[in-house]
N, C-alpha and C. Protein backbone atom coordinates (compact mmCIF):
# COMPACT_ATOMS: atom_id res chain seq x y z
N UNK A 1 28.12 44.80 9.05
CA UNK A 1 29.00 45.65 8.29
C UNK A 1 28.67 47.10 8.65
N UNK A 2 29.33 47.70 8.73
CA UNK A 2 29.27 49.45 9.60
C UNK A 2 30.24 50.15 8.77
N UNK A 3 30.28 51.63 8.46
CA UNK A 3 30.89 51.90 7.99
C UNK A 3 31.79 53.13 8.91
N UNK A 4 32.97 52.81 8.76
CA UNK A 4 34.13 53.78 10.24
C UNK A 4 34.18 55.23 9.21
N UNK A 5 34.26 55.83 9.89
CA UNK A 5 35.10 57.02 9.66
C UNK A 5 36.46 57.68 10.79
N UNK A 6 36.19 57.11 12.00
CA UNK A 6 37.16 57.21 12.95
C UNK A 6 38.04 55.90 12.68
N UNK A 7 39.67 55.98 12.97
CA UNK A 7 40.52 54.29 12.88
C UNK A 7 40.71 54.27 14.56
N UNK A 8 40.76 53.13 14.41
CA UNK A 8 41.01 52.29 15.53
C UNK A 8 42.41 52.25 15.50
N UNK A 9 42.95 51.79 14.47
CA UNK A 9 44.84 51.56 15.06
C UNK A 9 45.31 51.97 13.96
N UNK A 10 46.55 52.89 13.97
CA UNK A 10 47.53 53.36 13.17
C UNK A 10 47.80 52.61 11.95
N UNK A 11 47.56 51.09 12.42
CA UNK A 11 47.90 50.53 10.98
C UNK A 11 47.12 50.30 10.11
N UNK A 12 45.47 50.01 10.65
CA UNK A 12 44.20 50.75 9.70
C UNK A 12 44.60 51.54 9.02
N UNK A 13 44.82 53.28 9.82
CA UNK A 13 44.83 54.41 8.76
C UNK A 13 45.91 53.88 7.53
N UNK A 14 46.80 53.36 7.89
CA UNK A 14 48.04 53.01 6.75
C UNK A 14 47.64 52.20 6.08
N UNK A 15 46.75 51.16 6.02
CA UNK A 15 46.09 50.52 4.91
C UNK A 15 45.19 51.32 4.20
N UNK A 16 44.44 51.85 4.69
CA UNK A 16 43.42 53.10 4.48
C UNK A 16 44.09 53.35 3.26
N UNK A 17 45.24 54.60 3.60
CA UNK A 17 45.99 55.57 3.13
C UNK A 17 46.42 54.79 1.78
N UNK A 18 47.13 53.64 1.77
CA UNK A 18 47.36 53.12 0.49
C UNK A 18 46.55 52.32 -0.39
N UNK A 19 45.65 51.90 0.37
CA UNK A 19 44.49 51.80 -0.96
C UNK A 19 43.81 52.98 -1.56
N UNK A 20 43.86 53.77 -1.24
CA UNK A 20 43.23 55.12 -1.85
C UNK A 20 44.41 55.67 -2.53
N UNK A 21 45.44 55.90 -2.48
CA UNK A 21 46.81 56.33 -2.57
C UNK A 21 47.24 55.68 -4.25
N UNK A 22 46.54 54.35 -4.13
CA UNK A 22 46.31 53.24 -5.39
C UNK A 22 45.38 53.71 -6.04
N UNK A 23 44.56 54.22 -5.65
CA UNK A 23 42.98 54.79 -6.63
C UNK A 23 43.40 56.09 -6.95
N UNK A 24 44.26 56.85 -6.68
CA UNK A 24 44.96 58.18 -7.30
C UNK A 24 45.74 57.86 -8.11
N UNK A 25 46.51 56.92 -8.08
CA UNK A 25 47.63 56.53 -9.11
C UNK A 25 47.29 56.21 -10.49
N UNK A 26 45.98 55.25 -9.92
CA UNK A 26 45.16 54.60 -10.99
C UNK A 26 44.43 56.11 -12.28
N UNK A 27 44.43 57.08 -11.33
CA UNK A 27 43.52 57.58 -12.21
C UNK A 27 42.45 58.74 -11.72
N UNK A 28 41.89 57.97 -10.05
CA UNK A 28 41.10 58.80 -9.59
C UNK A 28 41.30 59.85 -9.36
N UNK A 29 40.13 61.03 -9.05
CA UNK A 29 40.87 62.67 -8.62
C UNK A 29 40.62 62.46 -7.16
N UNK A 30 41.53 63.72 -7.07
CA UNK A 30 41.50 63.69 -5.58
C UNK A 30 40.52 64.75 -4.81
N UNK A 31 39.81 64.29 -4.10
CA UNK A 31 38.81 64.90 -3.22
C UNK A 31 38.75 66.18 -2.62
N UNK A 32 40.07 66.18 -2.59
CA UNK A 32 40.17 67.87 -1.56
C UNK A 32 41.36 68.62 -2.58
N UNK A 33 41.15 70.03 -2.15
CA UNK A 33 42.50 70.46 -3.21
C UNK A 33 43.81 70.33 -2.26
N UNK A 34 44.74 70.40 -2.76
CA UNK A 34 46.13 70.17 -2.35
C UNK A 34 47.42 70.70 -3.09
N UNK A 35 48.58 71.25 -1.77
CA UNK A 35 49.40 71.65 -2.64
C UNK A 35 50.69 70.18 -3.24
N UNK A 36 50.22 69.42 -2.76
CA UNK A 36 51.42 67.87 -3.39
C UNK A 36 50.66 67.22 -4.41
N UNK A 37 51.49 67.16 -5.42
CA UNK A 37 51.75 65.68 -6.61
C UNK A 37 51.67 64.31 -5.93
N UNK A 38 52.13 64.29 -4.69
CA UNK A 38 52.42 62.95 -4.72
C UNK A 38 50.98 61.78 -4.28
N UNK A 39 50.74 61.06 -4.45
CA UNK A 39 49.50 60.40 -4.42
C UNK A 39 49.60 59.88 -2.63
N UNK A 40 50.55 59.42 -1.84
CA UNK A 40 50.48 59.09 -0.35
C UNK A 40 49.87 60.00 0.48
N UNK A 41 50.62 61.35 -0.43
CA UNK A 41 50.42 62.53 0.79
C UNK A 41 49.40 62.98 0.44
N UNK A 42 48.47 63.05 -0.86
CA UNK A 42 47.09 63.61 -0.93
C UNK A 42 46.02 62.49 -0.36
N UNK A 43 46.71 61.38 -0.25
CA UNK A 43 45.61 60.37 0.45
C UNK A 43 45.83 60.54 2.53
N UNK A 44 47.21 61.27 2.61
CA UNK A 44 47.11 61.16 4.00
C UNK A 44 45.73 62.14 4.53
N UNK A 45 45.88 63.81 3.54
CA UNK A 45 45.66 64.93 3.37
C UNK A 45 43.94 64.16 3.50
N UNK A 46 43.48 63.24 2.92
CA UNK A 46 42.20 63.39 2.31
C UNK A 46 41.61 62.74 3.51
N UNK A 47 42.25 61.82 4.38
CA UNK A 47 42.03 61.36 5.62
C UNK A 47 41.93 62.43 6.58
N UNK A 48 42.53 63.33 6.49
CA UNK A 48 42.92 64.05 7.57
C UNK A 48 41.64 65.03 7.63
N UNK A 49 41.13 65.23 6.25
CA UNK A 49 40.15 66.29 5.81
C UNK A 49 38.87 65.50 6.51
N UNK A 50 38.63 63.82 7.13
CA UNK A 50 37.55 63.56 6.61
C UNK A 50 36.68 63.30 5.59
N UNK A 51 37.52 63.02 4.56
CA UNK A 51 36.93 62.77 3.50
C UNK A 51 36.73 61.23 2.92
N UNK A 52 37.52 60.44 3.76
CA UNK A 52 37.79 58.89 3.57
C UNK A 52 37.31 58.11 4.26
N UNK A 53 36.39 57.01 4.18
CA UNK A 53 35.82 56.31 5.41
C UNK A 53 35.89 54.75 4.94
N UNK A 54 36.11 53.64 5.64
CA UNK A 54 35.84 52.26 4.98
C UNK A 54 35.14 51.55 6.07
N UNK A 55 34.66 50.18 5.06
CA UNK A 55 33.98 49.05 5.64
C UNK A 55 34.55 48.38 6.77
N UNK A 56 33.90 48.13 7.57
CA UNK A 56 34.46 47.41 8.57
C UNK A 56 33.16 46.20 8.54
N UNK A 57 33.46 44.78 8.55
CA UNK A 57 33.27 43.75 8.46
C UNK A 57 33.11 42.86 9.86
N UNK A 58 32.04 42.00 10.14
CA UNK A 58 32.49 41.65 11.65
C UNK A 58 32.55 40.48 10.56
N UNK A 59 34.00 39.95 11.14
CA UNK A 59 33.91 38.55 10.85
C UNK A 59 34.46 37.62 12.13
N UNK A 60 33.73 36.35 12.17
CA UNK A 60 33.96 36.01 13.57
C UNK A 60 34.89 35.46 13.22
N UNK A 61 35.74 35.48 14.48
CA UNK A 61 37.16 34.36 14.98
C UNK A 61 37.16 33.06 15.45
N UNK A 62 37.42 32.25 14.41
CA UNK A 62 37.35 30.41 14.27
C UNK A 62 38.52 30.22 14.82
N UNK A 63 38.78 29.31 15.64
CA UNK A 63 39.86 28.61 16.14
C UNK A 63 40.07 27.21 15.83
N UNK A 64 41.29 27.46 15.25
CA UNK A 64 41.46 26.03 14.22
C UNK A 64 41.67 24.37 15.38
N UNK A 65 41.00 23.61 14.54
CA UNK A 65 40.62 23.09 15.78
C UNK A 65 42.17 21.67 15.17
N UNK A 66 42.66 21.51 16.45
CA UNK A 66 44.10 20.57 16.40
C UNK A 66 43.64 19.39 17.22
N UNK A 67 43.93 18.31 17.08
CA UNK A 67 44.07 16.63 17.43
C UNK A 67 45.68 16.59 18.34
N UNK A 68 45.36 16.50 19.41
CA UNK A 68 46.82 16.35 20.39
C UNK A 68 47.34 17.48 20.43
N UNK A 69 48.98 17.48 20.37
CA UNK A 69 49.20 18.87 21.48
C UNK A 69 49.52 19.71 19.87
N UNK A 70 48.98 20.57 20.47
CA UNK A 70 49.61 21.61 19.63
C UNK A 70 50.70 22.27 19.25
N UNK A 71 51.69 21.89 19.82
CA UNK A 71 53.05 22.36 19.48
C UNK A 71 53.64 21.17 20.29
N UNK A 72 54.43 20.41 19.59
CA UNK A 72 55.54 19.33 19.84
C UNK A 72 56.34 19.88 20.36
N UNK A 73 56.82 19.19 21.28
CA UNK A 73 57.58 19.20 22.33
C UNK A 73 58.77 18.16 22.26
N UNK A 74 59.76 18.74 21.53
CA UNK A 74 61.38 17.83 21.57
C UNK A 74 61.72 17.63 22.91
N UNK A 75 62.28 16.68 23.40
CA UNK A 75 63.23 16.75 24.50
C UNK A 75 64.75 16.29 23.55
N UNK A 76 66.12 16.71 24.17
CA UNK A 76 67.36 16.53 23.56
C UNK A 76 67.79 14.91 24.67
């Protein structure tokens, strides 16, 4: 378990962004000052500042294990 502060792929930061985005809504304050209300854009803002970092997890990749072919094959 390591903890990122750099994302790897765009759609990280966008998970990122809305779980924190959820912890403003909820209640939490927000980390940096800002001129928006809106809870997305102070969580983009708070990323952008460096102020947001998450877990990254190694979890290994199991390959589900199948008996014969794996995808059936119709003929017409």
């Amino acid at each position: 378990m390591t903890i990122e502060t750099s994302f790897d792929s765009n759609y990280r930061k966008v998970l990122v962004a809305a779980r924190r985005a959820r912890q403003l809504q909820s209640g939490s304050h927000a980390l940096i000052n800002t001129q928006s209300t809106k809870a997305c854009r102070i969580a983009q803002d708070e990323i952008e500042a460096g102020k947001i970092s998450y877990v990254k997890t190694e979890v290994a990749v199991v390959k589900p294990l199948v008996e014969g072919p794996a995808i059936p094959i119709l003929l017409s």
